[in-house]
C-alpha atoms as a PDB file:
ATOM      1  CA  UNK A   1      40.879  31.801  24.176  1.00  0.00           C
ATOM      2  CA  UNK A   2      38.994  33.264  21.555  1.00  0.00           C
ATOM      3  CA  UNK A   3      39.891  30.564  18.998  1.00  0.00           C
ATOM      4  CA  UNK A   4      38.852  27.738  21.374  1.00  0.00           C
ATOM      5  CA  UNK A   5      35.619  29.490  22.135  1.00  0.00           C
ATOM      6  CA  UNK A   6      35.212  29.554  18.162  1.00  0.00           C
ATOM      7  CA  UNK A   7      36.426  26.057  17.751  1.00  0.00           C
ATOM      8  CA  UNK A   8      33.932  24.400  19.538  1.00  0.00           C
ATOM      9  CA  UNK A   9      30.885  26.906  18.424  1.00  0.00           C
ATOM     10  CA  UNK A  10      31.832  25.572  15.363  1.00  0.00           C
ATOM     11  CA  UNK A  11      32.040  22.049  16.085  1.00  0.00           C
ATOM     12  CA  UNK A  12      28.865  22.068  17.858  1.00  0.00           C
ATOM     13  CA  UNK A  13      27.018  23.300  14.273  1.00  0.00           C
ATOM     14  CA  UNK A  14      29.216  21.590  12.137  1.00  0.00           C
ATOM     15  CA  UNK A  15      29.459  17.496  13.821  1.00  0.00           C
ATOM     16  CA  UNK A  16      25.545  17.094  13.943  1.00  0.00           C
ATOM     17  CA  UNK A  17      24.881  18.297  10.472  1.00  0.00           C
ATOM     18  CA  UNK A  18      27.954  15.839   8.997  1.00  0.00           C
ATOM     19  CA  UNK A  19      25.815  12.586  11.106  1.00  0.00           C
ATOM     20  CA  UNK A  20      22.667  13.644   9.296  1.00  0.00           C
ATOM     21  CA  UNK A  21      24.214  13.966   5.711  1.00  0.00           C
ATOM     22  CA  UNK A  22      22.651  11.584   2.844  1.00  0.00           C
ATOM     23  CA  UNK A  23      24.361   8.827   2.327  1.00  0.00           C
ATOM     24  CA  UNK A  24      24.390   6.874  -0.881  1.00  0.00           C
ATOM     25  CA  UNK A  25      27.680   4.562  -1.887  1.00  0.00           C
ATOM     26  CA  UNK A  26      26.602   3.652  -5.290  1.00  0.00           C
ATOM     27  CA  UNK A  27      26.378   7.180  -7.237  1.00  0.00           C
ATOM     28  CA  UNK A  28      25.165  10.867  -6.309  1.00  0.00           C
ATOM     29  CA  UNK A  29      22.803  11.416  -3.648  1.00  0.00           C
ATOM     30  CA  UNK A  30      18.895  10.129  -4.396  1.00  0.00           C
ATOM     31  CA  UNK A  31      16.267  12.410  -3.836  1.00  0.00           C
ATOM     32  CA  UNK A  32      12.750  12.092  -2.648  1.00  0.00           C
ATOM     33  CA  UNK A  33      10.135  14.480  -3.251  1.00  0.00           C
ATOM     34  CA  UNK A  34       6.932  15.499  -1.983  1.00  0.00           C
ATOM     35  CA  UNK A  35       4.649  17.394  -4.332  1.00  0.00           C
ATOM     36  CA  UNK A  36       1.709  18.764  -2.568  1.00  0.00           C
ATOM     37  CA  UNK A  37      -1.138  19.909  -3.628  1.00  0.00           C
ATOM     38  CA  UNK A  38      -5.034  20.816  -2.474  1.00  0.00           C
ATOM     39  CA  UNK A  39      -7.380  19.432  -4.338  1.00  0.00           C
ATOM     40  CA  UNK A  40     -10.404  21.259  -2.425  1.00  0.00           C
ATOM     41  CA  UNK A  41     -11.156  22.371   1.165  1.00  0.00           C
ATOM     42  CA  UNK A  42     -10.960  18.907   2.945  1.00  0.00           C
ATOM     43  CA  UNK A  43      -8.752  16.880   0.857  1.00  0.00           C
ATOM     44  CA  UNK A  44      -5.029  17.162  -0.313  1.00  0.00           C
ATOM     45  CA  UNK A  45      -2.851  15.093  -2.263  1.00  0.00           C
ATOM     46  CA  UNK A  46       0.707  14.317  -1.720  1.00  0.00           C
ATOM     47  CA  UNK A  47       2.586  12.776  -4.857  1.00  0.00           C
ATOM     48  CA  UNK A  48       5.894  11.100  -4.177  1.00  0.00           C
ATOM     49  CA  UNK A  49       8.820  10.612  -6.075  1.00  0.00           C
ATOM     50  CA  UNK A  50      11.954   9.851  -6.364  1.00  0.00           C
ATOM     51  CA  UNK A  51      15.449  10.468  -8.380  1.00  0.00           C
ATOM     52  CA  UNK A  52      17.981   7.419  -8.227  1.00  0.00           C
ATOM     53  CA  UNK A  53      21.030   6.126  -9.766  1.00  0.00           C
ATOM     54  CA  UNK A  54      20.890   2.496  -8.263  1.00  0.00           C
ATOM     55  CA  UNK A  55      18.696  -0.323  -8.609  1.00  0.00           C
ATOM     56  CA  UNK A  56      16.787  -0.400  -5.322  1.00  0.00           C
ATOM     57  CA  UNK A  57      15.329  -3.154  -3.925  1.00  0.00           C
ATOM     58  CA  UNK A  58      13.054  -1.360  -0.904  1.00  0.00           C
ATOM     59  CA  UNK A  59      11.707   1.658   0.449  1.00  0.00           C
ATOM     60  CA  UNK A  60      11.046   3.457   3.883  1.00  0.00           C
ATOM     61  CA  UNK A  61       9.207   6.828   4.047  1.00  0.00           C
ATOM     62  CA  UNK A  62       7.048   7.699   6.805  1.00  0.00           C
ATOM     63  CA  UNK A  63       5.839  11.574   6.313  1.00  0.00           C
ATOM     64  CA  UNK A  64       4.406  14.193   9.916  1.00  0.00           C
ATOM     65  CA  UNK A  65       1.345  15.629   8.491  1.00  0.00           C
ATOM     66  CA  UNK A  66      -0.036  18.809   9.585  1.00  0.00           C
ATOM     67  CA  UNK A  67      -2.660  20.890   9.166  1.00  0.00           C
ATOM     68  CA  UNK A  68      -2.645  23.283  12.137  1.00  0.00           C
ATOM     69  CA  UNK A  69      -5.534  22.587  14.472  1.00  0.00           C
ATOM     70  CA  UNK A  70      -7.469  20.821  12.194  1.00  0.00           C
ATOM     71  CA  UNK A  71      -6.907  16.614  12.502  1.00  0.00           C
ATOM     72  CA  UNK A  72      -6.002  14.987   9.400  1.00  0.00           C
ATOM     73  CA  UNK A  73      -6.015  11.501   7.874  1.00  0.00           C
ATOM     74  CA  UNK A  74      -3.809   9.877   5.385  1.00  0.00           C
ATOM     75  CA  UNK A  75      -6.959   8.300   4.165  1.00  0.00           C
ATOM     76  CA  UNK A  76      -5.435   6.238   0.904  1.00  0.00           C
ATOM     77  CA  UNK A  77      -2.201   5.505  -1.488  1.00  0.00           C
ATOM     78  CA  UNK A  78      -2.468   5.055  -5.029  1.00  0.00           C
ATOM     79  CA  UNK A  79       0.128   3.156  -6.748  1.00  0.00           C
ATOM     80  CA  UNK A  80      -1.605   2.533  -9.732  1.00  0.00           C
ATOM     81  CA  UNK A  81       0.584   4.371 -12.610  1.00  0.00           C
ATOM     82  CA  UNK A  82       3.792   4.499 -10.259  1.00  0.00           C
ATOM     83  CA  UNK A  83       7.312   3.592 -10.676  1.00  0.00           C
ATOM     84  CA  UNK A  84       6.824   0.718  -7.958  1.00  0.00           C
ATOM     85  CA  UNK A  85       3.193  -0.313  -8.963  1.00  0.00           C
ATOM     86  CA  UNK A  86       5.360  -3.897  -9.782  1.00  0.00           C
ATOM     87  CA  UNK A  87       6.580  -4.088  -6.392  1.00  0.00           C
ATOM     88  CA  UNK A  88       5.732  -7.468  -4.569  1.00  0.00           C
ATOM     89  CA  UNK A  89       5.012  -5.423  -1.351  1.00  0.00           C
ATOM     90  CA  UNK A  90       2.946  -2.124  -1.137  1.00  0.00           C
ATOM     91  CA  UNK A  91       2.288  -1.190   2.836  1.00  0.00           C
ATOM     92  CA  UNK A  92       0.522   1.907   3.471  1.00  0.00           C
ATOM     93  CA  UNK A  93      -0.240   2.993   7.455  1.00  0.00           C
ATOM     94  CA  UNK A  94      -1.296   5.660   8.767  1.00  0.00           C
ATOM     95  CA  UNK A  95      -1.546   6.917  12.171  1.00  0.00           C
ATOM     96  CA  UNK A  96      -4.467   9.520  13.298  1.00  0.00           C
ATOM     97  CA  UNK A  97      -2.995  10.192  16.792  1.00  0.00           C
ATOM     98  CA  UNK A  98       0.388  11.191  15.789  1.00  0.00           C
ATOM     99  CA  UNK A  99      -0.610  12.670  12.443  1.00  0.00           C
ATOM    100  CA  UNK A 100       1.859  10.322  10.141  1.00  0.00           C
ATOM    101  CA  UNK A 101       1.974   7.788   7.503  1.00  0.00           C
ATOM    102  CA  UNK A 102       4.447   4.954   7.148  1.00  0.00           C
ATOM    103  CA  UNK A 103       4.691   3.635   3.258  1.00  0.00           C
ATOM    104  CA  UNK A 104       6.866   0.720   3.390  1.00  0.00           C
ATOM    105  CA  UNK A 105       8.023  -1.063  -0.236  1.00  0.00           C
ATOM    106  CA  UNK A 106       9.659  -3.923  -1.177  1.00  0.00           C
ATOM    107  CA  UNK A 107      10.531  -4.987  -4.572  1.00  0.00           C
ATOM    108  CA  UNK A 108      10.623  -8.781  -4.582  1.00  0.00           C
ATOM    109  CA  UNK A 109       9.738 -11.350  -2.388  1.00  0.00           C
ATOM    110  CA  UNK A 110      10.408 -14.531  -3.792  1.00  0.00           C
ATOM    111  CA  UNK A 111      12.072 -15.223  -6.967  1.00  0.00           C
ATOM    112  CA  UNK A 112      11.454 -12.539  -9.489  1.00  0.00           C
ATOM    113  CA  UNK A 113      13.755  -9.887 -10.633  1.00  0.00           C
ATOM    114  CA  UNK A 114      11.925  -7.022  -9.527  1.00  0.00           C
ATOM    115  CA  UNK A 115      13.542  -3.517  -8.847  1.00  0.00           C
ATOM    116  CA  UNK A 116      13.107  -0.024  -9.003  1.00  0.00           C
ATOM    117  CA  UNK A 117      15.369   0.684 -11.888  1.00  0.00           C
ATOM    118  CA  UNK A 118      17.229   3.978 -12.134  1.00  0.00           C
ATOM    119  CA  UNK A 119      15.618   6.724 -13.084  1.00  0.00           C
ATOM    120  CA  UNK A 120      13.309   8.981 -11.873  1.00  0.00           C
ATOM    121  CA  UNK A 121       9.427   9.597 -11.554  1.00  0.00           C
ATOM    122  CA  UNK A 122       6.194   9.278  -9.405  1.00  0.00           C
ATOM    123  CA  UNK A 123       6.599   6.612  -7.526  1.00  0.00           C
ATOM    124  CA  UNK A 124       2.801   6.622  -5.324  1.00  0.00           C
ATOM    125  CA  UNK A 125       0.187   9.211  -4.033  1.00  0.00           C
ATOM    126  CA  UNK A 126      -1.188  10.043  -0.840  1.00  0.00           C
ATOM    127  CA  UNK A 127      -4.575  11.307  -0.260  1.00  0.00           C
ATOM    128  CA  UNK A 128      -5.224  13.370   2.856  1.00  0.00           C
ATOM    129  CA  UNK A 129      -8.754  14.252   4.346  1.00  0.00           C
ATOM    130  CA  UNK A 130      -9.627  16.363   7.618  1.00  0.00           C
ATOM    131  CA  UNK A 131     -12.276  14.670  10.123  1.00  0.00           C
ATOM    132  CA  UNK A 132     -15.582  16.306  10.524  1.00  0.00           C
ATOM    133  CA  UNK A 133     -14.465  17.634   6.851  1.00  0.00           C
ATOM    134  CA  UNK A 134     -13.253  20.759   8.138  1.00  0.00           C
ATOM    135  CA  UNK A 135     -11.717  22.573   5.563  1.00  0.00           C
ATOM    136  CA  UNK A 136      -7.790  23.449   5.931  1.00  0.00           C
ATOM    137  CA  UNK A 137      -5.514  25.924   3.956  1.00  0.00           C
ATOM    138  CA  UNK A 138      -2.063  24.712   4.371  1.00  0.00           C
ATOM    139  CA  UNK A 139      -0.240  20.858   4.820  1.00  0.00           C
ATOM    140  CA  UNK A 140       2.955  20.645   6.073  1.00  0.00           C
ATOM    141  CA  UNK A 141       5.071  17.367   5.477  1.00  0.00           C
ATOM    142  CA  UNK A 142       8.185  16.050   6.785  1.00  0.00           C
ATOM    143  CA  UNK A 143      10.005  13.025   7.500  1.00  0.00           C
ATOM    144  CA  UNK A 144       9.466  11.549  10.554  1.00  0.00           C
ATOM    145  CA  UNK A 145      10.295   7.919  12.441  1.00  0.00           C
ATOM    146  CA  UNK A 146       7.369   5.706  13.243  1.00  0.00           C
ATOM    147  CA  UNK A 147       7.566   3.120  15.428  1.00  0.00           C
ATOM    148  CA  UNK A 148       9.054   0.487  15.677  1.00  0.00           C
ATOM    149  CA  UNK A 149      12.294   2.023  14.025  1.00  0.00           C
ATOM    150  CA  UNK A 150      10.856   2.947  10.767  1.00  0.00           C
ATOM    151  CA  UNK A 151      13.409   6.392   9.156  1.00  0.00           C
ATOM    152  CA  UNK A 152      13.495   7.669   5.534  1.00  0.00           C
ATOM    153  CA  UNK A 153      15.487   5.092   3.564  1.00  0.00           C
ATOM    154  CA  UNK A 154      16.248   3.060   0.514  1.00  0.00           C
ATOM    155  CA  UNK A 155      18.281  -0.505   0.052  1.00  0.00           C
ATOM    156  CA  UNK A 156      19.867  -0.785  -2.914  1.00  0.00           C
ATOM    157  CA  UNK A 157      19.516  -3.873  -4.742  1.00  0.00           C
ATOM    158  CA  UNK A 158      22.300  -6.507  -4.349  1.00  0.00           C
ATOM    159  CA  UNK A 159      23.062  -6.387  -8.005  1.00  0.00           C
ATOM    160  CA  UNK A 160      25.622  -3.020  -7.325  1.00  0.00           C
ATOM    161  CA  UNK A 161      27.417  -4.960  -5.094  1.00  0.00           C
ATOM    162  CA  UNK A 162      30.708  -7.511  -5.788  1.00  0.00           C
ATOM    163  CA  UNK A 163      30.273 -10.610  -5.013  1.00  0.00           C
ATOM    164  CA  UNK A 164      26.279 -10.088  -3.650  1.00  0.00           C
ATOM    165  CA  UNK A 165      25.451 -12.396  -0.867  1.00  0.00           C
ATOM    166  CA  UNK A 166      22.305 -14.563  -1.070  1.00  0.00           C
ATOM    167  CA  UNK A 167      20.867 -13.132   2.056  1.00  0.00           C
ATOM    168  CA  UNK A 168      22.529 -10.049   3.383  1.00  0.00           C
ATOM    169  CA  UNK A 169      24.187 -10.457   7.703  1.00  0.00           C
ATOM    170  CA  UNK A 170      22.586  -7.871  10.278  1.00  0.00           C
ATOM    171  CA  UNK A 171      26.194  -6.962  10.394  1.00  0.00           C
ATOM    172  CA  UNK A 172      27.000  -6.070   7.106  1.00  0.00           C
ATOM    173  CA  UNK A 173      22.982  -4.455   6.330  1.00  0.00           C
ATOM    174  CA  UNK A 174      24.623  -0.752   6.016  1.00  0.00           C
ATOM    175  CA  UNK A 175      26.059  -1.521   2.981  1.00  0.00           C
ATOM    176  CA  UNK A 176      22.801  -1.679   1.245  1.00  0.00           C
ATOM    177  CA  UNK A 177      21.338   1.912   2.858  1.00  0.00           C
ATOM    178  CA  UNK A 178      20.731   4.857   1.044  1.00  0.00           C
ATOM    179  CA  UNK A 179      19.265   7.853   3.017  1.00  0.00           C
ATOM    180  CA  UNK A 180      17.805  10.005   0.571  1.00  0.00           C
ATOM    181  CA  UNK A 181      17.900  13.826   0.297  1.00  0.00           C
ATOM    182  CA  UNK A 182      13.939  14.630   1.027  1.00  0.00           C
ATOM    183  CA  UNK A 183      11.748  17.475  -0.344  1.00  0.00           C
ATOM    184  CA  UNK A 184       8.836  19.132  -0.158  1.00  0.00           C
ATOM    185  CA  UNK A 185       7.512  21.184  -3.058  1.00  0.00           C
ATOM    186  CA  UNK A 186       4.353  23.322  -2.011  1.00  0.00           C
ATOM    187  CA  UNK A 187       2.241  24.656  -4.151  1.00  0.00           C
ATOM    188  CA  UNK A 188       2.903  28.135  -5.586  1.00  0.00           C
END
């Protein structure tokens, strides 16, 4: 009895943590990172970047902001100076009443070569404000998903793949998803 009882204690830690792993079938495990840092009272900065062993082709990451009881803005992103400042698409959103930001990127759309190459680096900054400028001490930041069905997420770039399709089937699009390891560095 005592085994069974430990069995499924076990499984009931263990199965949800295994569906949430990082996937990533072209190398080691890609990371995302989130430096963040306060720049004065009203206004933070969060600089993204990534590590990756894979071309990649496009890029999901929509971030929960918080600052307590103070309402914040994702007010601009700066991809000037960034590993994707070549990208064909740069979409930046953000959304005061649930307190997130959706940064969608795309490396080519149309007939260029463009990727992110592998390697790693900053690949944008966000700037964060408070409304009425009230002044805030702390940010938190996590992943989040914003509608309609936007997660954390990379594609990899056809070019790791045998025999690369010219257009990939709905069927066959999680071949070509990385889900990234994400983290937040605060500042010391």
């Amino acid at each position: 009895m005592r085994f069974l009882i430990k069995s499924v204690i076990l499984t009931m830690f263990f199965v949800p943590v295994a569906a949430l792993a990082q996937t990533d079938k072209y190398g080691k495990a890609d990371t995302i990172y989130a430096d963040v840092e306060k720049l004065n009272e009203t206004t933070w900065k969060i600089s993204i970047s990534m590590v990756n062993d894979e071309y990649v082709a496009g890029i999901s990451i929509p971030l929960k902001l918080s600052a307590g009881t103070v309402r914040i803005v994702g007010d601009s992103a700066i991809f000037r100076g960034g590993r994707v400042e070549h990208f064909a698409f740069k979409a930046f959103r953000a959304d005061t009443a649930i307190q997130c930001v959706t940064t969608g990127l795309l490396a080519n759309m149309g007939p260029t070569n463009h990727t992110l190459s592998p390697g790693s680096g900053r690949l944008y900054t966000i700037y964060i404000s408070s409304f009425d400028k009230k002044p805030f001490e702390k940010l938190k930041v996590d992943t989040a998903t914003t509608q309609p069905n936007n997660s954390l997420m990379a594609i990899a770039d056809y070019i790791q793949r045998n025999n690369p399709p010219d257009t990939l089937p709905l069927n066959r699009r999680k071949e070509a998803e990385i889900i990234p390891v994400f983290v937040v560095r605060e500042p010391k």
